[in-house]
Structure formats: structure tokens, C-alpha cells
C-alpha atoms as a PDB file:
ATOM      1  CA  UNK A   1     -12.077   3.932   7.181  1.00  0.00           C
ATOM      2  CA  UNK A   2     -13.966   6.725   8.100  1.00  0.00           C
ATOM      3  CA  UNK A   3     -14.547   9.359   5.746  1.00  0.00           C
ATOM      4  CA  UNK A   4     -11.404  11.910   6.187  1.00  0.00           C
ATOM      5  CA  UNK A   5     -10.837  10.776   9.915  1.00  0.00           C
ATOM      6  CA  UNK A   6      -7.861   8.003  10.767  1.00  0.00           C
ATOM      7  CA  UNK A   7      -9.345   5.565  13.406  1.00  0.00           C
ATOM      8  CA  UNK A   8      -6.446   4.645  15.041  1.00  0.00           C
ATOM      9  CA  UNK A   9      -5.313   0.925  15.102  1.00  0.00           C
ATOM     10  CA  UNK A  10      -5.691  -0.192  19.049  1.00  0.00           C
ATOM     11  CA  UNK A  11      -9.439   0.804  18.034  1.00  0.00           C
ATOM     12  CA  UNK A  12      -9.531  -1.182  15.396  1.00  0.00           C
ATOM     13  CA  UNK A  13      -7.808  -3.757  17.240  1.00  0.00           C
ATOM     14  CA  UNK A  14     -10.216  -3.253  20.723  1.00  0.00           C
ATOM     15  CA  UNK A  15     -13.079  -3.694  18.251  1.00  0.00           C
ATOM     16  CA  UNK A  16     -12.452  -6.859  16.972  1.00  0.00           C
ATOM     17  CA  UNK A  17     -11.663  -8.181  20.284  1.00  0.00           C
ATOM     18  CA  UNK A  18     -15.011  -7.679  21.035  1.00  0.00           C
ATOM     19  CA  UNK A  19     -16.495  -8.710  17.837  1.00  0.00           C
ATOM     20  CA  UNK A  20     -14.856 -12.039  18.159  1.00  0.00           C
ATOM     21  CA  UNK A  21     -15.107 -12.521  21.965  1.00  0.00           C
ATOM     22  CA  UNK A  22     -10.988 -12.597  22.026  1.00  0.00           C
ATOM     23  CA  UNK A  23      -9.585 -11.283  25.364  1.00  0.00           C
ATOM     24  CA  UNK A  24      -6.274 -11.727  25.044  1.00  0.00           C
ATOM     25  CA  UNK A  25      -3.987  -8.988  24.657  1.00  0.00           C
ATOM     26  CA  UNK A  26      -1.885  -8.290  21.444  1.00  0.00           C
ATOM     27  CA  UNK A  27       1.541  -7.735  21.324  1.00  0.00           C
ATOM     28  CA  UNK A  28       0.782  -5.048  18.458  1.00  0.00           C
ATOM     29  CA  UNK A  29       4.766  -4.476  17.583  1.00  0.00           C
ATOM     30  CA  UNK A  30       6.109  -8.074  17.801  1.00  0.00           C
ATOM     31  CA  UNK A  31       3.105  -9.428  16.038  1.00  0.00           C
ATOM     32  CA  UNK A  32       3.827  -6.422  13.081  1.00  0.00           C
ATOM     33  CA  UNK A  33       7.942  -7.330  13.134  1.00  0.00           C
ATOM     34  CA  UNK A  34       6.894 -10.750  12.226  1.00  0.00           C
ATOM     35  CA  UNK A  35       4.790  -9.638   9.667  1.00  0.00           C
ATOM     36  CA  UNK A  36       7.258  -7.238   8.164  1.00  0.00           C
ATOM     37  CA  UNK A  37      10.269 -10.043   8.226  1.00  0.00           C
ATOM     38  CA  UNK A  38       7.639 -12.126   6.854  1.00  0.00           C
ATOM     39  CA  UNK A  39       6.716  -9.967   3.784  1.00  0.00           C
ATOM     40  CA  UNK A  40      10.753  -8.866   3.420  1.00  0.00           C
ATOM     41  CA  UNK A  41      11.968 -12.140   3.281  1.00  0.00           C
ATOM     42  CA  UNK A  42       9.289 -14.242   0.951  1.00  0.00           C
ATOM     43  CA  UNK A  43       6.917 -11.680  -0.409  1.00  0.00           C
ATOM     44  CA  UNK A  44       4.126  -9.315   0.721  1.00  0.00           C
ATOM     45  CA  UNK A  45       1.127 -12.239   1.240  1.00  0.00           C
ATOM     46  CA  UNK A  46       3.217 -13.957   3.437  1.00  0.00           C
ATOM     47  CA  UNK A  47       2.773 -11.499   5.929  1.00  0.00           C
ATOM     48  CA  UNK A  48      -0.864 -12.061   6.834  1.00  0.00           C
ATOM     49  CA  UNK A  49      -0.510 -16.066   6.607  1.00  0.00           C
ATOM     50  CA  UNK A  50       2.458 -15.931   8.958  1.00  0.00           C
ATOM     51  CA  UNK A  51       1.088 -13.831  11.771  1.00  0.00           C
ATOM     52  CA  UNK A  52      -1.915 -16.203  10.911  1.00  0.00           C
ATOM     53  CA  UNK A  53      -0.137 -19.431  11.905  1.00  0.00           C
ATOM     54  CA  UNK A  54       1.744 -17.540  14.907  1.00  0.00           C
ATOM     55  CA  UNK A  55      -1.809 -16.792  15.545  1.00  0.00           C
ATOM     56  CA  UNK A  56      -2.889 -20.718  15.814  1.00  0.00           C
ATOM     57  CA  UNK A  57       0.226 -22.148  17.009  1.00  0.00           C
ATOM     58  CA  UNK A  58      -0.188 -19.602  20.741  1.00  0.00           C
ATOM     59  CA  UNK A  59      -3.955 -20.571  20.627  1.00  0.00           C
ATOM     60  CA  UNK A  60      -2.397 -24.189  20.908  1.00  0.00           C
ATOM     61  CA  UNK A  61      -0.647 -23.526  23.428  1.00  0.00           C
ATOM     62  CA  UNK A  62       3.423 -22.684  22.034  1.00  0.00           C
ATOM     63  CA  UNK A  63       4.672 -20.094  23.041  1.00  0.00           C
ATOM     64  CA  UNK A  64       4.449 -16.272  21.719  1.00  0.00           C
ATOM     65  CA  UNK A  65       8.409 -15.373  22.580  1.00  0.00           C
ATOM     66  CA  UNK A  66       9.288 -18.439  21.656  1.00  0.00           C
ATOM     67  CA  UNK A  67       7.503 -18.681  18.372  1.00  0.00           C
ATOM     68  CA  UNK A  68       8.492 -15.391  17.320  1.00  0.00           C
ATOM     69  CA  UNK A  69      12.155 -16.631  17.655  1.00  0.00           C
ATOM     70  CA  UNK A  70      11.872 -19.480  15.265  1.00  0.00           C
ATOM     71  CA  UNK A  71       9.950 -17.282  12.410  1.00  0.00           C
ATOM     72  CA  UNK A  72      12.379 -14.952  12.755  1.00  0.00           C
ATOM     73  CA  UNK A  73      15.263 -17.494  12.497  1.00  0.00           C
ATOM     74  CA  UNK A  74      13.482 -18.981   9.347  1.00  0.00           C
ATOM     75  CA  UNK A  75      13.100 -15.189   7.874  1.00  0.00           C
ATOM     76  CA  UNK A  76      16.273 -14.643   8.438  1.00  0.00           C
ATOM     77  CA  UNK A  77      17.536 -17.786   6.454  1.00  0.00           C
ATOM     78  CA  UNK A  78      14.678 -17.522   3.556  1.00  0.00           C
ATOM     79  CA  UNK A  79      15.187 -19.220   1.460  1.00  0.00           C
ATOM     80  CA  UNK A  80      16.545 -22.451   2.717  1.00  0.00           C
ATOM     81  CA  UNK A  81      19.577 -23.369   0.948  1.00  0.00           C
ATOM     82  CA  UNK A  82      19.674 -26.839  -1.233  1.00  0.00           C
END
């Protein structure tokens, strides 16, 4: 970060777009609800892996709404029951 100045996060976000040639657009809140159920319901470095494989599974074609929905479904019954 720059010294004593907030960038804020679309800029962050528009900048590495460009540094990895990405054009699609984010879905900034859904993609940061996943990572919070993520992190709530398993721990903290979930979070980063999960929007990760949401990530790689729209890339492939699945998708994003769709996706979302089953995460959330498995955050919301973490863990699984034996």
C-alpha cells in the first residue's frame, strides 16, 4: 500500500486485470460473500482457496450464480455430518 494513502480496491482490482490480460468483470461482493462464508465456516485460509476454485471452475465454463449456490450450500452445512 501506498505510504499513508488507501488505494482503493476496484484499483487494485483494474490493475491486475491488466497485469494478467483478464477482461472479465468481477462480481467484487459475491466473490467476497463466498470468501467470508468460506473463512466462517472452515477457517480463515479457506477463504482464498475457495474463491480460488470458484475462480477455475467459471474459467471452465460452470456457472458463477450457480457455483456460488453450491459453496454456499456446502458452507452452510460445514462440516458434513458422519
Amino acid at each position: 500500500m501506498t505510504e499513508g494513502k488507501e488505494i482503493p480496491m476496484q484499483d487494485w482490482i483494474d490493475a491486475v486485470r491488466r497485469e494478467l490480460g483478464v477482461s472479465a468483470e468481477a462480481e467484487v461482493d459475491a466473490i467476497l460473500d463466498v470468501a467470508r462464508d468460506a473463512a466462517h465456516a472452515v477457517e480463515r485460509k479457506a477463504a482464498p482457496m475457495t474463491t480460488f476454485l470458484l475462480g477455475y471452475a467459471v474459467a471452465n465454463g460452470a456457472n458463477m450464480k450457480e457455483a456460488i449456490a453450491k459453496i454456499e450450500t456446502l458452507a452452510k452445512n460445514w462440516p458434513p455430518k458422519e
